[in-house]
Protein backbone atom coordinates (compact mmCIF):
# COMPACT_ATOMS: atom_id res chain seq x y z
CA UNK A 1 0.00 0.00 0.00
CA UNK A 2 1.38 3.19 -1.06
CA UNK A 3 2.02 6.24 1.98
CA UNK A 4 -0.13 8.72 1.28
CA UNK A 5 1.29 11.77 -0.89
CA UNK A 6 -0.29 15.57 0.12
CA UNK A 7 2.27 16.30 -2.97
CA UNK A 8 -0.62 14.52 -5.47
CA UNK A 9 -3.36 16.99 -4.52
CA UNK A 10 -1.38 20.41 -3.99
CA UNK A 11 -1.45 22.62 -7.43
CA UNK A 12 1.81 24.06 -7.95
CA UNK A 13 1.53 27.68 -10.42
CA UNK A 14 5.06 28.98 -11.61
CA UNK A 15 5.87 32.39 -11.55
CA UNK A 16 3.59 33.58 -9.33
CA UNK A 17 2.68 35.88 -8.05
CA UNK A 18 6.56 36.88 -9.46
CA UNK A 19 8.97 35.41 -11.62
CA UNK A 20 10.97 32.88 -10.21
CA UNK A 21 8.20 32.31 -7.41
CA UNK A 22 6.32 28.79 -7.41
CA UNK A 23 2.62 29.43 -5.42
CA UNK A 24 1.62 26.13 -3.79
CA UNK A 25 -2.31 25.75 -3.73
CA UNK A 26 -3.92 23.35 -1.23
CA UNK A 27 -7.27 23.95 -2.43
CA UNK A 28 -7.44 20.46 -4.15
CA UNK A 29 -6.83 18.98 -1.09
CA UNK A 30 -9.08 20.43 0.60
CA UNK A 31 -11.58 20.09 -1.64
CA UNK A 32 -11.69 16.26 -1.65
CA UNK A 33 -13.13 14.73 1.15
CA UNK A 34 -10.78 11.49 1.88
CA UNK A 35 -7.97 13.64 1.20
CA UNK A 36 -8.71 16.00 3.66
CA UNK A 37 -9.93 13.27 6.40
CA UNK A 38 -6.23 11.89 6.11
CA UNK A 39 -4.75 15.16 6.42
CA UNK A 40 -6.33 16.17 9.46
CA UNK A 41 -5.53 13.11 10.84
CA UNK A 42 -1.95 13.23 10.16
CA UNK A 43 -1.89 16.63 11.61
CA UNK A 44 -3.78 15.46 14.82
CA UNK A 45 -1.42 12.55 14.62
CA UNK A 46 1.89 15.36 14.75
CA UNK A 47 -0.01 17.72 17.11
CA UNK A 48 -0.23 15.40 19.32
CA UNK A 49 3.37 14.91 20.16
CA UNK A 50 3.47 18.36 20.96
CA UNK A 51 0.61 17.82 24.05
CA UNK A 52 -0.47 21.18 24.01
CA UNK A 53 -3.42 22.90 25.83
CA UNK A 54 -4.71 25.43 23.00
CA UNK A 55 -4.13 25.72 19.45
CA UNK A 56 -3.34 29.32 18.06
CA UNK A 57 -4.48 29.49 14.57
CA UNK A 58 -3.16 32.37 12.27
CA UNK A 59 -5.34 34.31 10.29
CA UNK A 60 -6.96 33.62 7.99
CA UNK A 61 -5.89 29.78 6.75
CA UNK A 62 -4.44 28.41 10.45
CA UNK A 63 -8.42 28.62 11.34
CA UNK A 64 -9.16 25.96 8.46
CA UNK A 65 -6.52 23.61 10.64
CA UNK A 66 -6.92 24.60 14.50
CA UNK A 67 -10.53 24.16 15.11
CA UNK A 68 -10.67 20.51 13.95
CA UNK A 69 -7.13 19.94 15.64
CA UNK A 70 -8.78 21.55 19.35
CA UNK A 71 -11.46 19.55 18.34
CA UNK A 72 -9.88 15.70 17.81
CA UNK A 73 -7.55 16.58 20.90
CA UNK A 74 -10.20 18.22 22.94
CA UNK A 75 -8.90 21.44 23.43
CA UNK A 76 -9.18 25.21 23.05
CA UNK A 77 -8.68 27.42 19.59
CA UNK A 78 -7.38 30.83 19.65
CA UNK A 79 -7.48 33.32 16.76
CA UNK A 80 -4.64 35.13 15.82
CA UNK A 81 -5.68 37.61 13.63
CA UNK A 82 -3.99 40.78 10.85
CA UNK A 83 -4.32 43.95 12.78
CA UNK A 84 -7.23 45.85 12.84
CA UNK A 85 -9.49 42.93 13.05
CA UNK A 86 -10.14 42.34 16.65
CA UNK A 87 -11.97 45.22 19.10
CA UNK A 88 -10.88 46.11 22.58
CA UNK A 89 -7.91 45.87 24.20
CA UNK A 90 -5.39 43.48 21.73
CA UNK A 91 -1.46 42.88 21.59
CA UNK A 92 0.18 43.70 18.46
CA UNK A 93 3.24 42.05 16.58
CA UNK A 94 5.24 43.59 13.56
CA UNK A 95 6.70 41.53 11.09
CA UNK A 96 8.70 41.91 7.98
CA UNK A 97 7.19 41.60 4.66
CA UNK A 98 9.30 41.47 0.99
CA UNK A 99 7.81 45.37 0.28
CA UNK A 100 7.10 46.19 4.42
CA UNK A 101 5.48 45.28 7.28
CA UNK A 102 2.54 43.64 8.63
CA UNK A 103 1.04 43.53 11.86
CA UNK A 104 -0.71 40.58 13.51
CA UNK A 105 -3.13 41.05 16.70
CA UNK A 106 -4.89 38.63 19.16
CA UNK A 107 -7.15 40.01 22.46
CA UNK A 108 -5.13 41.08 25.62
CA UNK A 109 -7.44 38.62 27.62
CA UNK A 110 -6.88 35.37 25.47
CA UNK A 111 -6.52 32.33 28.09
CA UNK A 112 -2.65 31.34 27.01
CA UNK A 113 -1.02 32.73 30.36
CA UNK A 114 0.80 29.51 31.56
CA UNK A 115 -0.47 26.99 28.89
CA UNK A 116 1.71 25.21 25.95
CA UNK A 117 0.26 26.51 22.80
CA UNK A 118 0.43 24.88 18.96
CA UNK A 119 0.44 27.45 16.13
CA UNK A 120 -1.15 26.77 13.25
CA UNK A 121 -1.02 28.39 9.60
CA UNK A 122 -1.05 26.92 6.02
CA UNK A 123 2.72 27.63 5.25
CA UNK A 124 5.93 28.36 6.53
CA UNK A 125 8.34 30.23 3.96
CA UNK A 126 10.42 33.14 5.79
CA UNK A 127 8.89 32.73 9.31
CA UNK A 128 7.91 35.88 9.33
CA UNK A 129 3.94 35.36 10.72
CA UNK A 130 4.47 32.49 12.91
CA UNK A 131 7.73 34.28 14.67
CA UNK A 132 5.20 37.28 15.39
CA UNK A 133 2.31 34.95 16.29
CA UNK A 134 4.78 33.12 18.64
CA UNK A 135 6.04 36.64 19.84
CA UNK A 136 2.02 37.15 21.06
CA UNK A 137 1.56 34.06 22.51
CA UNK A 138 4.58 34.49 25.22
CA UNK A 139 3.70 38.37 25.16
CA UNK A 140 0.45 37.37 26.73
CA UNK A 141 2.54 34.80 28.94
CA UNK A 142 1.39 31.71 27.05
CA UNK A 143 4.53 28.84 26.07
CA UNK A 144 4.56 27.91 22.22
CA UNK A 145 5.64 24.59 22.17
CA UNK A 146 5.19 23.88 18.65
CA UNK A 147 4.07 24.76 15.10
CA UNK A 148 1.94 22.70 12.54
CA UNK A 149 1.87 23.49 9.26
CA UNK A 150 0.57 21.95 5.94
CA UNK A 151 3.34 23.28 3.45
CA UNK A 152 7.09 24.30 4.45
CA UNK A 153 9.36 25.70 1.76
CA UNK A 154 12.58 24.61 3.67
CA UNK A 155 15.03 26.87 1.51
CA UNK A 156 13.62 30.06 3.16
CA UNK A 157 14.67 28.64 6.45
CA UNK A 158 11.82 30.71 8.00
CA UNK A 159 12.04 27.68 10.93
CA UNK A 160 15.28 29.10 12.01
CA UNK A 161 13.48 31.99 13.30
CA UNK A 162 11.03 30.14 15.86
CA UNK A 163 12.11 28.82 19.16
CA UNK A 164 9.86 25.96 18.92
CA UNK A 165 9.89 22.42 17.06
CA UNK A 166 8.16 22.89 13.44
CA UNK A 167 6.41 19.76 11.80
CA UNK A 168 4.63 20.13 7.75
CA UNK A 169 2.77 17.72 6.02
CA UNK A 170 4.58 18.71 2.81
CA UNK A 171 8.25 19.82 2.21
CA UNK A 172 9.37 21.92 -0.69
CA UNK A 173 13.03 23.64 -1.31
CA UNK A 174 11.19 26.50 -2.86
């Protein structure tokens, strides 16, 4: 029996949104049913290791991933979320972008003080959004003990910038 491949049902579009840029879609995975049962399965299987209390998810794909991973492991979801989303009182991160920066936000009063928290997002390239989300998790005095992502383009070496163990479904150089 062949492993399963997440490779098989990821699009891959050259050249965008630039030259020289390859734009991985995981749209086709998630748009067929057994495919997406095994992937959130393999990421509950990963998350797991981690034994965290809450799951961060990073706006706007990380939500696709952390509800059903809080769900399967019975725990808590937390949204991070771009700035200028949330009301009230919120922490803010900077982070680098190619042409500027960005800002991420989650509420002041989100219950991560003293629990181990997984992030979840889509893709890791530079490490810019998950080293800001992680950056707001121990702000508000929460631990990050982990990130889960479905794609990691391992050439960027955005995992060098997170203190915490990173696991992907799917691997690409670039």
């Amino acid at each position: 029996m062949r492993a399963f491949n997440l490779d098989d049902h990821i699009s891959k579009t050259p050249d965008f949104p630039k030259a020289g840029i390859t734009f991985y879609d995981i749209s086709p995975a998630l748009e067929d049913p057994d495919v997406l049962a095994k992937m959130m399965a393999e990421m509950t299987r990963l998350a797991k290791g981690f034994d965290p209390d809450i799951f961060a998810g990073i706006d706007a794909r990380g939500f696709l991933f952390s509800m059903p991973l809080a769900l399967a492991l019975k725990r808590g979801t937390i949204m991070v979320r771009k700035a200028g989303k949330l009301p009230g009182k919120v922490l803010e991160e900077a982070y680098a972008l190619e042409y500027g920066t960005a800002r991420l936000s989650m509420h002041a009063s989100r219950a991560v003080k003293g629990k181990k928290v997984v992030l979840c997002d889509d893709l890791l390239a530079t490490g810019g959004t998950l080293a800001a989300a992680e950056k707001l998790v121990e702000r508000a005095g929460g631990q990050v003990v982990g990130a889960i992502c479905v794609i990691e383009l391992t050439g960027l070496k955005g995992r060098d910038r997170l203190g915490c163990d990173v696991v992907a479904l799917q691997r690409y150089a670039f």
